[in-house]
C-alpha atoms as a PDB file:
ATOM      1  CA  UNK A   1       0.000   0.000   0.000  1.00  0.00           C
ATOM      2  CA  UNK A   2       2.583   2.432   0.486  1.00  0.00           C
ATOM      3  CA  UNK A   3       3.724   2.333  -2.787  1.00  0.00           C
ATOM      4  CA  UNK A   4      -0.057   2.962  -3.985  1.00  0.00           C
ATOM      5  CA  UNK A   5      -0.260   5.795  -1.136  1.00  0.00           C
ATOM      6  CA  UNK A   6       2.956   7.137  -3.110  1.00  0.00           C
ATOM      7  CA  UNK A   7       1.482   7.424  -6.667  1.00  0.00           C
ATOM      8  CA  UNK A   8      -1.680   9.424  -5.214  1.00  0.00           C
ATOM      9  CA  UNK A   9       0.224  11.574  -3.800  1.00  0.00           C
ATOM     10  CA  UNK A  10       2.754  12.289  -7.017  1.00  0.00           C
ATOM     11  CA  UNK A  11      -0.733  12.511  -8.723  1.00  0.00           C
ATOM     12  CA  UNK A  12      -1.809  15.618  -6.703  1.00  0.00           C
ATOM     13  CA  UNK A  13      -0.894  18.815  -7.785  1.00  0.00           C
ATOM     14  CA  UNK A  14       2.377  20.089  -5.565  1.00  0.00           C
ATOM     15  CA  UNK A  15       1.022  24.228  -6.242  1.00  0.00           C
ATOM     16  CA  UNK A  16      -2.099  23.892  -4.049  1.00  0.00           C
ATOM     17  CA  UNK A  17      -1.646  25.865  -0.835  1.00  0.00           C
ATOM     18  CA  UNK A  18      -3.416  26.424   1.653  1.00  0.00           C
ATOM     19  CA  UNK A  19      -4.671  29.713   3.414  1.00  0.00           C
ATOM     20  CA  UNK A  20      -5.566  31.216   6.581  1.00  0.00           C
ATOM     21  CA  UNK A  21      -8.450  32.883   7.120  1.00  0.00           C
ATOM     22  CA  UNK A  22      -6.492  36.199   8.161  1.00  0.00           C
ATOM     23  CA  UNK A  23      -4.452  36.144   4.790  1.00  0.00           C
ATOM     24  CA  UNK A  24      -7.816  36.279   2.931  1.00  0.00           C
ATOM     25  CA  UNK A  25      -9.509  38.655   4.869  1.00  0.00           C
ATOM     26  CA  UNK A  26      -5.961  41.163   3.895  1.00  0.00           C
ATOM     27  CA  UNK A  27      -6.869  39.913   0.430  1.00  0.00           C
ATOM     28  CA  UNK A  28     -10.681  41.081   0.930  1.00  0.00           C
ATOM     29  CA  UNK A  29      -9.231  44.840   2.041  1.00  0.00           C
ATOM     30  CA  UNK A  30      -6.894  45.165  -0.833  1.00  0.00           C
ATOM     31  CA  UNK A  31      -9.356  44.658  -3.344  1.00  0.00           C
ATOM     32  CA  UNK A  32     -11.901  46.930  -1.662  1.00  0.00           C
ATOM     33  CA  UNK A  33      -8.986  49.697  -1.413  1.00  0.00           C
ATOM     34  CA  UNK A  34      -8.296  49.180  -4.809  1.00  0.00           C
ATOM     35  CA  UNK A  35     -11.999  49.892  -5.133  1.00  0.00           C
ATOM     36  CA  UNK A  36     -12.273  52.738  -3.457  1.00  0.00           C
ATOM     37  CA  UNK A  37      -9.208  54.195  -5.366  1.00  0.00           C
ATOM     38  CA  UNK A  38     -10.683  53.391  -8.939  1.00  0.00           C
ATOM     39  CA  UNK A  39     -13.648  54.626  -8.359  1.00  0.00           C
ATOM     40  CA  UNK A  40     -12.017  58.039  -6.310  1.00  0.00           C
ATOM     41  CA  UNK A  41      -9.955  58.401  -9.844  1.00  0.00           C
ATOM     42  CA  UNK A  42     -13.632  57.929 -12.186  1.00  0.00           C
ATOM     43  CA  UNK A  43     -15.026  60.519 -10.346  1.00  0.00           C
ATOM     44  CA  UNK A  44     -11.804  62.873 -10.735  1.00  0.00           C
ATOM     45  CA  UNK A  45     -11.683  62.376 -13.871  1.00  0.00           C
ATOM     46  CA  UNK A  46     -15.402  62.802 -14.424  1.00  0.00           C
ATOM     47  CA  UNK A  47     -15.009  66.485 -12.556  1.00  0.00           C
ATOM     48  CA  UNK A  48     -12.038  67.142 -14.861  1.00  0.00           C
ATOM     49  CA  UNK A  49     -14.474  66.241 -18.059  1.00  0.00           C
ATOM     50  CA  UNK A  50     -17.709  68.430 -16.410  1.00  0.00           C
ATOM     51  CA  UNK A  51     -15.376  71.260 -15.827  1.00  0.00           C
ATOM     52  CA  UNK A  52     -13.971  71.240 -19.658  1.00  0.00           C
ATOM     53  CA  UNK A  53     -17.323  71.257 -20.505  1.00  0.00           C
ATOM     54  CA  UNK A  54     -19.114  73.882 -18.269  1.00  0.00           C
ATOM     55  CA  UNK A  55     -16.087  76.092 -19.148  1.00  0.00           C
ATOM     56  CA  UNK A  56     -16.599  75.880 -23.207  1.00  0.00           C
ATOM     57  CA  UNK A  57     -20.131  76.565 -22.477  1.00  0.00           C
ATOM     58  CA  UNK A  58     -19.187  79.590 -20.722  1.00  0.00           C
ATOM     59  CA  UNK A  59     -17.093  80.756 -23.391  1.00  0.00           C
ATOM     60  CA  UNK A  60     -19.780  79.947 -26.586  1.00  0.00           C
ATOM     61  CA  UNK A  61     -22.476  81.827 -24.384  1.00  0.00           C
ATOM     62  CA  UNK A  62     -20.173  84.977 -23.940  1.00  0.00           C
ATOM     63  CA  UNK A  63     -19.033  84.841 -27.451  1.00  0.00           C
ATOM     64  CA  UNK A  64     -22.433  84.433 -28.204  1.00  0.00           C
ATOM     65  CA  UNK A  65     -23.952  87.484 -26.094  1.00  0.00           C
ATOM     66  CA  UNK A  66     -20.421  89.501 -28.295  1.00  0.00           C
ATOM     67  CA  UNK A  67     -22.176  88.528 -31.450  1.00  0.00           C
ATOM     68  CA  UNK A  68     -25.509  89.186 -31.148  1.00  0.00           C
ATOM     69  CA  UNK A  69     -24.601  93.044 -29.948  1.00  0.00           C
ATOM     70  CA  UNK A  70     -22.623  93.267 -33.018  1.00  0.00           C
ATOM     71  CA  UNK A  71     -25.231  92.401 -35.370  1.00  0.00           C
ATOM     72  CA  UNK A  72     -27.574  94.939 -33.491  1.00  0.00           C
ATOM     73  CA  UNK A  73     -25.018  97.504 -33.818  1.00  0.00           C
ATOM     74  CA  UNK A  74     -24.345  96.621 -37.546  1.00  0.00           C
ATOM     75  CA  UNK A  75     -28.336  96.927 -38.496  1.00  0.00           C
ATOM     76  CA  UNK A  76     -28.824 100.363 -36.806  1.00  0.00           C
ATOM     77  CA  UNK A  77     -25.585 101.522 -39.179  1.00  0.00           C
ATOM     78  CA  UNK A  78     -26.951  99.985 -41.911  1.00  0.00           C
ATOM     79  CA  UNK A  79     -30.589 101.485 -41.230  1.00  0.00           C
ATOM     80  CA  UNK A  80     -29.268 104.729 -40.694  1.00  0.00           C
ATOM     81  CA  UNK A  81     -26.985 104.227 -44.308  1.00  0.00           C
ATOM     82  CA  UNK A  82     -30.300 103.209 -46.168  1.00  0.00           C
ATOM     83  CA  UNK A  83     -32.033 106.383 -44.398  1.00  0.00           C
ATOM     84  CA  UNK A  84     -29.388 108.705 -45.670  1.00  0.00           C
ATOM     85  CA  UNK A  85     -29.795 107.599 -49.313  1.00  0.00           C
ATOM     86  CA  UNK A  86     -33.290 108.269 -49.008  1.00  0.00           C
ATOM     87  CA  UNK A  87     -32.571 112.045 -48.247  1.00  0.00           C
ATOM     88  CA  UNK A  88     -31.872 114.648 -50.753  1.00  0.00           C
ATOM     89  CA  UNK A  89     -28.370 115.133 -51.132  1.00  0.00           C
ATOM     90  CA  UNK A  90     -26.474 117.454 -49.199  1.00  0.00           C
ATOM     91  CA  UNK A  91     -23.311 119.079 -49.921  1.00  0.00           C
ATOM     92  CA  UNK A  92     -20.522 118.179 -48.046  1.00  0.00           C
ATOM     93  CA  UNK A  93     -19.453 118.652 -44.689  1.00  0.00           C
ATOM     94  CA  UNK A  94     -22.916 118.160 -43.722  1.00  0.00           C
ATOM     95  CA  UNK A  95     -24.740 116.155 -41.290  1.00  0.00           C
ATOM     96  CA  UNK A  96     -27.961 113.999 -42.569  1.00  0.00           C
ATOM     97  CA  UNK A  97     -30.960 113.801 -39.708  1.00  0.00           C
ATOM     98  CA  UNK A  98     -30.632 110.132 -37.399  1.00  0.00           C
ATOM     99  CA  UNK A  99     -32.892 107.612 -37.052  1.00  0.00           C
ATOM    100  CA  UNK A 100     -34.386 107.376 -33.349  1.00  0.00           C
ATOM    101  CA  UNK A 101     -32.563 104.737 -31.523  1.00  0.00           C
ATOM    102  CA  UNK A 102     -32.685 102.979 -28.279  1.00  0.00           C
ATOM    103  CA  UNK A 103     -31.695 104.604 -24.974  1.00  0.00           C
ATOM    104  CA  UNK A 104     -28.097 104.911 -24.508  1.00  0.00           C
ATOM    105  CA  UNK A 105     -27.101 104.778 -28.182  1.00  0.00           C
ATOM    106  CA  UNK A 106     -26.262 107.712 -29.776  1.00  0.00           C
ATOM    107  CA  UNK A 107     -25.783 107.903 -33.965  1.00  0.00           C
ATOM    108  CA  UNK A 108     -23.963 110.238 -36.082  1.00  0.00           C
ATOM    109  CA  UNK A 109     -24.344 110.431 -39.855  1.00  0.00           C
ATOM    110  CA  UNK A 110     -22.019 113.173 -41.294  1.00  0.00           C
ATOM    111  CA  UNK A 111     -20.631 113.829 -44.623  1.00  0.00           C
ATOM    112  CA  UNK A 112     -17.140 114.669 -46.135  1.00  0.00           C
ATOM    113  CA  UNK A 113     -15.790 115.563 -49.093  1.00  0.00           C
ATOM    114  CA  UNK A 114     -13.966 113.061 -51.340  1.00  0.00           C
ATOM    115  CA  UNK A 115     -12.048 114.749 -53.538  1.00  0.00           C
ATOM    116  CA  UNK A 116     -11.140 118.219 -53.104  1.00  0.00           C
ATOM    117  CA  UNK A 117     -12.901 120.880 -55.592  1.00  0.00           C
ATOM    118  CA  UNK A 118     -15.359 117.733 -56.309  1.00  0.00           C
ATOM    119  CA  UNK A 119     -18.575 118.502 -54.264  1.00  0.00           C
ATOM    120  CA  UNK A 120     -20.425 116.010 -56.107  1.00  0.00           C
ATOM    121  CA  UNK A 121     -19.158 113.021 -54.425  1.00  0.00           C
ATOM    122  CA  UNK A 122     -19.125 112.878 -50.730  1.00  0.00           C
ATOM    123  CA  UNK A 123     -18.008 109.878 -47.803  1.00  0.00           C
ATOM    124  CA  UNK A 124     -20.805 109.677 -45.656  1.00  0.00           C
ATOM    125  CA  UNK A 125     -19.480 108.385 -42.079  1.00  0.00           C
ATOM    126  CA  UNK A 126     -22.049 106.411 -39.252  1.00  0.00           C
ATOM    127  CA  UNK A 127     -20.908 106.441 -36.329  1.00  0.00           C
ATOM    128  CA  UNK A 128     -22.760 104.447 -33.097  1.00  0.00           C
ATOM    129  CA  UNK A 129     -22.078 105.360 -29.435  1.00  0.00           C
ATOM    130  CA  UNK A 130     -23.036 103.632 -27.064  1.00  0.00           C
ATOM    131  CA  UNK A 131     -22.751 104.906 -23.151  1.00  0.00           C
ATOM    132  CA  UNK A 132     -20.058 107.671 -24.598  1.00  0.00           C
ATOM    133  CA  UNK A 133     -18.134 105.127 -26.643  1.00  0.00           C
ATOM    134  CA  UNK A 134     -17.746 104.857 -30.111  1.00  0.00           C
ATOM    135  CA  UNK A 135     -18.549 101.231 -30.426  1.00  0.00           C
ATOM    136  CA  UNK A 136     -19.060 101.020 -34.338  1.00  0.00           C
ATOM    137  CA  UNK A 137     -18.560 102.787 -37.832  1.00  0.00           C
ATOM    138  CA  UNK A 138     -20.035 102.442 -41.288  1.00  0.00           C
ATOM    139  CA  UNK A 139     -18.524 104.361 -44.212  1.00  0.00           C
ATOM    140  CA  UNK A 140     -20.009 104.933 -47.582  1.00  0.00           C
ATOM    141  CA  UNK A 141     -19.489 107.030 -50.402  1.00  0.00           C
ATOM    142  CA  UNK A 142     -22.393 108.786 -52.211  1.00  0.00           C
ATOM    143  CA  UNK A 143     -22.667 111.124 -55.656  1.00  0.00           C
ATOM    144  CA  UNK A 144     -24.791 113.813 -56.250  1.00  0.00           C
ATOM    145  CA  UNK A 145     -27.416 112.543 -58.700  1.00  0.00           C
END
């Protein structure tokens, strides 16, 4: 029998071990650490990707807001341009009546001459202040007809 006994035990695999319960509670608490860490750096890097994002948003609503008060400042110029060619002409330097604009906005529409000794053909200059700053300009030139 003991040579039987022998060959069972060469049969059995020599890399099973056996553990205490202490060494796999320490296992237990690693992986939960490891956890906790993984899921600390998700959330990181999740607050990383919200901040990117709420800061872009920022920046395309500003930009935004920048835009939109261009384009109203560009239509009152252009209004007051397409008023001023509906006027009789007026020798330059002159200054052609405004179009009534919105509190705090102040428009200028004045003429110049061109060519000197040539009163026929004028640059008409509109000018848009807003709060005492000159925040936009719109030149044209314009004949006598």
């Amino acid at each position: 029998m003991d040579t039987h006994t022998r060959t069972e035990e060469s049969a059995c695999p020599q890399f099973l071990t056996v553990t205490s319960n202490a060494s796999r509670r320490s296992g237990r608490v690693r992986q939960r650490g490891a956890l906790l860490l993984e899921t600390m750096a998700a959330i990181f890097v999740l607050g990383l990707v919200g901040t990117a994002l709420l800061t872009a948003l920022s920046t395309v609503m500003g930009s935004t807001d920048t835009i939109v008060g261009e384009a109203d400042l560009d239509n009152l110029a252009r209004n007051q341009m397409e008023y001023m060619y509906s006027l009789p002409y007026q020798p330059p330097p002159s200054a052609y009546p405004t179009l009534a604009v919105p509190a705090g906005y102040v428009i200028t529409c004045q003429a110049s001459v061109l060519e000197v000794g040539n009163s026929a053909i004028e640059t008409v200059l509109v000018t848009i202040t807003v709060n005492g700053v000159v925040e936009f300009e719109l030149a044209a030139i314009r004949a006598q007809e």
